[in-house]
Each structure stands twice: as C-alpha cells, then as structure tokens.
N, C-alpha and C. Protein backbone atom coordinates (compact mmCIF):
# COMPACT_ATOMS: atom_id res chain seq x y z
N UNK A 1 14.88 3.82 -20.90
CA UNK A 1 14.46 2.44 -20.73
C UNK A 1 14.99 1.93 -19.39
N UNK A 2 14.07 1.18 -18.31
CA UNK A 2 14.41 0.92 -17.50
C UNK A 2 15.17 -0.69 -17.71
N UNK A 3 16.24 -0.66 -16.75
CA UNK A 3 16.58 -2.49 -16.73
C UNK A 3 15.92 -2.89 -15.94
N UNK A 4 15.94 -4.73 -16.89
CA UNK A 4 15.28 -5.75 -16.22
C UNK A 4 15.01 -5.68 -14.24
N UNK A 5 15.93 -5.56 -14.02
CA UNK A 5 16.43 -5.29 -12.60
C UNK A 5 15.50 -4.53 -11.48
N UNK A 6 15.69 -3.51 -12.60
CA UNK A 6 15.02 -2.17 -11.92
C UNK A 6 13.93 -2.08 -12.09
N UNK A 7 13.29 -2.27 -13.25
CA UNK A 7 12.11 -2.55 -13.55
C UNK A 7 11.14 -3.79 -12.06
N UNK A 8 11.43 -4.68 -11.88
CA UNK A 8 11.15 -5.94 -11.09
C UNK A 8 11.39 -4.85 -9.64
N UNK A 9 12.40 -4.43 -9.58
CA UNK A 9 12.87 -4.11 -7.93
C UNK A 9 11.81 -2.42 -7.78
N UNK A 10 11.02 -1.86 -9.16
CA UNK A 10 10.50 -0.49 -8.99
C UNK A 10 8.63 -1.37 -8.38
N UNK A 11 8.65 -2.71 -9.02
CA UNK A 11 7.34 -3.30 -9.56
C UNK A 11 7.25 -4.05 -8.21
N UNK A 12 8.11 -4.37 -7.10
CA UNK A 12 7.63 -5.25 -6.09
C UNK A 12 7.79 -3.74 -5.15
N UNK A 13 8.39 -2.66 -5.35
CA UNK A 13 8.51 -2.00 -4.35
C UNK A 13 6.85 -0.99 -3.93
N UNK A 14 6.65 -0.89 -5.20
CA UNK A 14 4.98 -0.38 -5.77
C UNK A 14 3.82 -1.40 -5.02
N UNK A 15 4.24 -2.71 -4.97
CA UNK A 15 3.29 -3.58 -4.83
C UNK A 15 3.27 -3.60 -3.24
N UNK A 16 4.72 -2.98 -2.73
CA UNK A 16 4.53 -3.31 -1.04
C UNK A 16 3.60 -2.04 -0.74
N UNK A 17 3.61 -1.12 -1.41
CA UNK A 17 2.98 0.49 -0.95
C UNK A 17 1.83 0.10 -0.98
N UNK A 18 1.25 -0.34 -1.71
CA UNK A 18 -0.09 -0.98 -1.98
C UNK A 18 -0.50 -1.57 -0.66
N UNK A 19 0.00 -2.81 -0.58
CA UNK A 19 -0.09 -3.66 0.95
C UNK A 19 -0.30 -2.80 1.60
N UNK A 20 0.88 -2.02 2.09
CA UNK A 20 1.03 -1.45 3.32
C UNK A 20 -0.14 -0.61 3.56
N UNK A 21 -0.86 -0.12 2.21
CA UNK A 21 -1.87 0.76 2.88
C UNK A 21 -3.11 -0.13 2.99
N UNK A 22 -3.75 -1.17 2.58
CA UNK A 22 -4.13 -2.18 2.77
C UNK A 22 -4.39 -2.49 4.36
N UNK A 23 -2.96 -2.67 4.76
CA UNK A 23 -2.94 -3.63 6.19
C UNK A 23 -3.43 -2.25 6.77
N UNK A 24 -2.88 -0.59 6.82
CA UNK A 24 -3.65 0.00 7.14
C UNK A 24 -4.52 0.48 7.42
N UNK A 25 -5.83 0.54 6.32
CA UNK A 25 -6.67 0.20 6.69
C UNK A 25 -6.91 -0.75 7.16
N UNK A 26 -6.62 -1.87 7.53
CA UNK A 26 -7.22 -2.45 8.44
C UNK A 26 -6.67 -2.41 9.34
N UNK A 27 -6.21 -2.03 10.04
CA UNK A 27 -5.87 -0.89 11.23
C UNK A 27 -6.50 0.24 11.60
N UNK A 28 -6.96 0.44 10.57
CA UNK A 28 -7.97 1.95 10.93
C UNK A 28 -9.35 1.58 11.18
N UNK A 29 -9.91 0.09 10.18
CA UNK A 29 -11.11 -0.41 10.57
C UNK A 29 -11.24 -0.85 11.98
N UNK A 30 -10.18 -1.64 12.48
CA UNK A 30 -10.16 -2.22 13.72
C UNK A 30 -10.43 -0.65 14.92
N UNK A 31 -9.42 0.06 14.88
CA UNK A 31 -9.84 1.19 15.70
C UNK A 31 -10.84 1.79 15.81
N UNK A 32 -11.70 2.20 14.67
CA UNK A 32 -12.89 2.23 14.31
C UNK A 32 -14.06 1.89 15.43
N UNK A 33 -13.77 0.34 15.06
CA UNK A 33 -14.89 -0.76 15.88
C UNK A 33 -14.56 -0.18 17.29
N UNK A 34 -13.54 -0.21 17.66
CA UNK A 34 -13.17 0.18 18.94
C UNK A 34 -12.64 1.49 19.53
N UNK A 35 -13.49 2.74 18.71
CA UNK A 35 -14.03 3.48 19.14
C UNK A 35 -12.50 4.66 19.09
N UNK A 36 -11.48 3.92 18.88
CA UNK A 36 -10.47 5.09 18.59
C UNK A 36 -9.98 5.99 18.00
N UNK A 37 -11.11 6.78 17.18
CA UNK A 37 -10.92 7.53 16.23
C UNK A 37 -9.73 7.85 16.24
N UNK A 38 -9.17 9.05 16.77
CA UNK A 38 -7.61 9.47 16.63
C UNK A 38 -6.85 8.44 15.88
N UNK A 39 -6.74 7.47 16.22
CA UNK A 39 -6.48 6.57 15.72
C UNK A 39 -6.29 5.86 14.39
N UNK A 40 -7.54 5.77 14.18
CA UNK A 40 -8.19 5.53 12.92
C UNK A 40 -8.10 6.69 12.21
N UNK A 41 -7.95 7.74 12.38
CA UNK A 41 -7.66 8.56 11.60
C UNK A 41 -6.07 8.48 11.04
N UNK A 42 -5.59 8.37 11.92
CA UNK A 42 -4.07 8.44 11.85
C UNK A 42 -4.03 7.43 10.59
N UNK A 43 -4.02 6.42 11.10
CA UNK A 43 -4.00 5.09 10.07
C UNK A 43 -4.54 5.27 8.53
N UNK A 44 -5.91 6.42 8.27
CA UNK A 44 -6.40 6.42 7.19
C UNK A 44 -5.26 7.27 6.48
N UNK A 45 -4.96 8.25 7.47
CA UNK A 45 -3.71 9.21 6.77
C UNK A 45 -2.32 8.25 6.30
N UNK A 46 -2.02 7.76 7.09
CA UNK A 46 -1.28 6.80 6.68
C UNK A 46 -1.06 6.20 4.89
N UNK A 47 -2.21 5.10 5.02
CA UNK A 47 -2.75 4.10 4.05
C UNK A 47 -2.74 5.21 3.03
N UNK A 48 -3.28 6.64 2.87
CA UNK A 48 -3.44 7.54 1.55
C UNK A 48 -2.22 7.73 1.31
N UNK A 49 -0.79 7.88 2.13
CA UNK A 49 -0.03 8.28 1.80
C UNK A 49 0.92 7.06 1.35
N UNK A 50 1.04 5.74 1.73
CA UNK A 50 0.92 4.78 1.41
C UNK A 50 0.83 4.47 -0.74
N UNK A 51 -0.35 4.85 -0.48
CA UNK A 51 -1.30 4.59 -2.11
C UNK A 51 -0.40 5.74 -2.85
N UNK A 52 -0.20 7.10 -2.34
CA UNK A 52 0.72 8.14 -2.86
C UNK A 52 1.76 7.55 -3.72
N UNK A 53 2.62 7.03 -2.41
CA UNK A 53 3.99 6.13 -3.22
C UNK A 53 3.77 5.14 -4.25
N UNK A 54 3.05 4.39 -3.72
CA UNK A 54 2.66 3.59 -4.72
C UNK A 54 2.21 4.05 -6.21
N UNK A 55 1.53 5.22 -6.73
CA UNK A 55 0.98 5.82 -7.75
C UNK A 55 2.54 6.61 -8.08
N UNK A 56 3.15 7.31 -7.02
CA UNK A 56 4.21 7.99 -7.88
C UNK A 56 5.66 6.47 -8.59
N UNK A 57 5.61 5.30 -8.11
CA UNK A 57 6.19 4.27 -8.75
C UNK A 57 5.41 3.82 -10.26
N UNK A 58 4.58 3.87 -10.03
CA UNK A 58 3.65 3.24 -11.09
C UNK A 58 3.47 4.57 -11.94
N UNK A 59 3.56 5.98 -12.06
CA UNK A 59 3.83 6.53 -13.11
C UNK A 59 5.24 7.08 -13.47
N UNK A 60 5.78 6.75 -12.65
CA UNK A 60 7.62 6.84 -12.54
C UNK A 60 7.74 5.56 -13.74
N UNK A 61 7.60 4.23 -13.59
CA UNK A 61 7.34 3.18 -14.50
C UNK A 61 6.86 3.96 -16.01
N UNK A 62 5.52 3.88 -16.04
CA UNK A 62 4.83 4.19 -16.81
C UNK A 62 5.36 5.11 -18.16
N UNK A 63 5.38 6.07 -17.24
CA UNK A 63 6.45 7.29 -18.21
C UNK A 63 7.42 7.10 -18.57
N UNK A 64 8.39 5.90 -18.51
CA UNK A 64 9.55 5.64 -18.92
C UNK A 64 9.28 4.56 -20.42
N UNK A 65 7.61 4.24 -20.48
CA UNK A 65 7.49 3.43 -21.36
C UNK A 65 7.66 1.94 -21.08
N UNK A 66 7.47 1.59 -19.56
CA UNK A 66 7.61 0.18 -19.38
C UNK A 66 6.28 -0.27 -18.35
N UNK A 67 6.15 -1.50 -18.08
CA UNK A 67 4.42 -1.40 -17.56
C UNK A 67 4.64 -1.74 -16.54
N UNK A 68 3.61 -1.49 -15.22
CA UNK A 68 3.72 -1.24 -13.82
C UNK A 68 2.60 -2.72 -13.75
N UNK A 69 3.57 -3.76 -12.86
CA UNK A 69 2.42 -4.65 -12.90
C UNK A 69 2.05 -5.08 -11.42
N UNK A 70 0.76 -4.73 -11.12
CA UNK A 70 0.13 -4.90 -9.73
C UNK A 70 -0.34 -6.04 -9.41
N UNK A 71 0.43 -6.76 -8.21
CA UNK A 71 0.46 -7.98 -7.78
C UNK A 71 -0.97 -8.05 -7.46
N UNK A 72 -1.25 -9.48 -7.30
CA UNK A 72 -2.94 -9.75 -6.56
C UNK A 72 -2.20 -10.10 -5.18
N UNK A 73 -2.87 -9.30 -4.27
CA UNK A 73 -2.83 -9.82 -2.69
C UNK A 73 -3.16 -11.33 -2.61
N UNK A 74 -2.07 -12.40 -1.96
CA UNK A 74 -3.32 -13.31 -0.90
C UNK A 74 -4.08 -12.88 -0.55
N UNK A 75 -4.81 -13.61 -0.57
CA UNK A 75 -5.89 -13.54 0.45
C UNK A 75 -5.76 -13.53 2.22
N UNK A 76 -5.41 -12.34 2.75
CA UNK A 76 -4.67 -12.68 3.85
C UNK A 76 -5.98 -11.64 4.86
N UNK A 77 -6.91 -12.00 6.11
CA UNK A 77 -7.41 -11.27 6.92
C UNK A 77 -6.65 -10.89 8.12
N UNK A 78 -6.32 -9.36 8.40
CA UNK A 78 -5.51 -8.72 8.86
C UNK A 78 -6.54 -8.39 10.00
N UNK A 79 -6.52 -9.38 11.19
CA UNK A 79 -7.04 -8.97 12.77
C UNK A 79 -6.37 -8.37 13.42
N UNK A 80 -6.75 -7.65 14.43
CA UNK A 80 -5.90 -6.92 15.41
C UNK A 80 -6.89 -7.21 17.05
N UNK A 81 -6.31 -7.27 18.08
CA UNK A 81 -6.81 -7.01 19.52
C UNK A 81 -6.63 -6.30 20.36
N UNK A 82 -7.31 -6.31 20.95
CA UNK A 82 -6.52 -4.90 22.25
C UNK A 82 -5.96 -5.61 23.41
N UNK A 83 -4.83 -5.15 24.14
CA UNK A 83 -4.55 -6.00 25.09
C UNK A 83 -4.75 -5.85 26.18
C-alpha cells in the first residue's frame, strides 16, 4: 500500500510526464511547419519517451492497488518562433 504522500507525489510526478510530452509535441509541430525535420524528429522521440515514464508511474501505482489519477491540462497553447 502506497502512503498518502507518495501516492500524491507518484500522481503529480505522472501528470508532469504527460505535459512534458505534450509541450513536446508541440515542439515537434512547430519544427515541422518550419521545415526542421531533424528536429522534429528529435522532439517526437522525446514526447514517446516522455509518455514511457508516465505509463511506467501509472502502472507502478496501479499494481500496488491504488489509482493513478490524470490531471486535465489547462488549456494552455504552446507557440514557439524562430529568432
């Protein structure tokens, strides 16, 4: 059984992996548009590995018999520019 604690600190740490691959892709979309594949590739590799962590928290949770609960994003649009 996980504690209260740990439980909360396994459940926001899951929820940043999530984000992070999120803002990634959109990092990889932006490169995309602007033609930087390499780039955008990198970033997609990224964001999967990203979602990785995130899935090995959430059945790390899971399997212990306690529930993995996935935040809703703001609503936040993640622009990027070139300089």
């Amino acid at each position: 059984m996980l504690s209260k604690n740990l439980l909360e600190a396994l459940n926001d740490q899951m929820n940043h992996e999530y984000f992070a691959a999120h803002a990634y892709m959109a990092m990889a979309a932006y490169c995309d548009k602007e033609s930087y594949e390499g780039f955008a590739n990198f970033f997609i590799q990224q964001a999967k590995e990203e979602r990785f962590h995130g899935q090995k928290i959430y059945n790390y949770i899971n399997d212990r018999g306690a529930h993995a609960e996935s935040e809703q994003f703001q609503h936040q649009k993640l622009t990027f520019q070139a300089y």
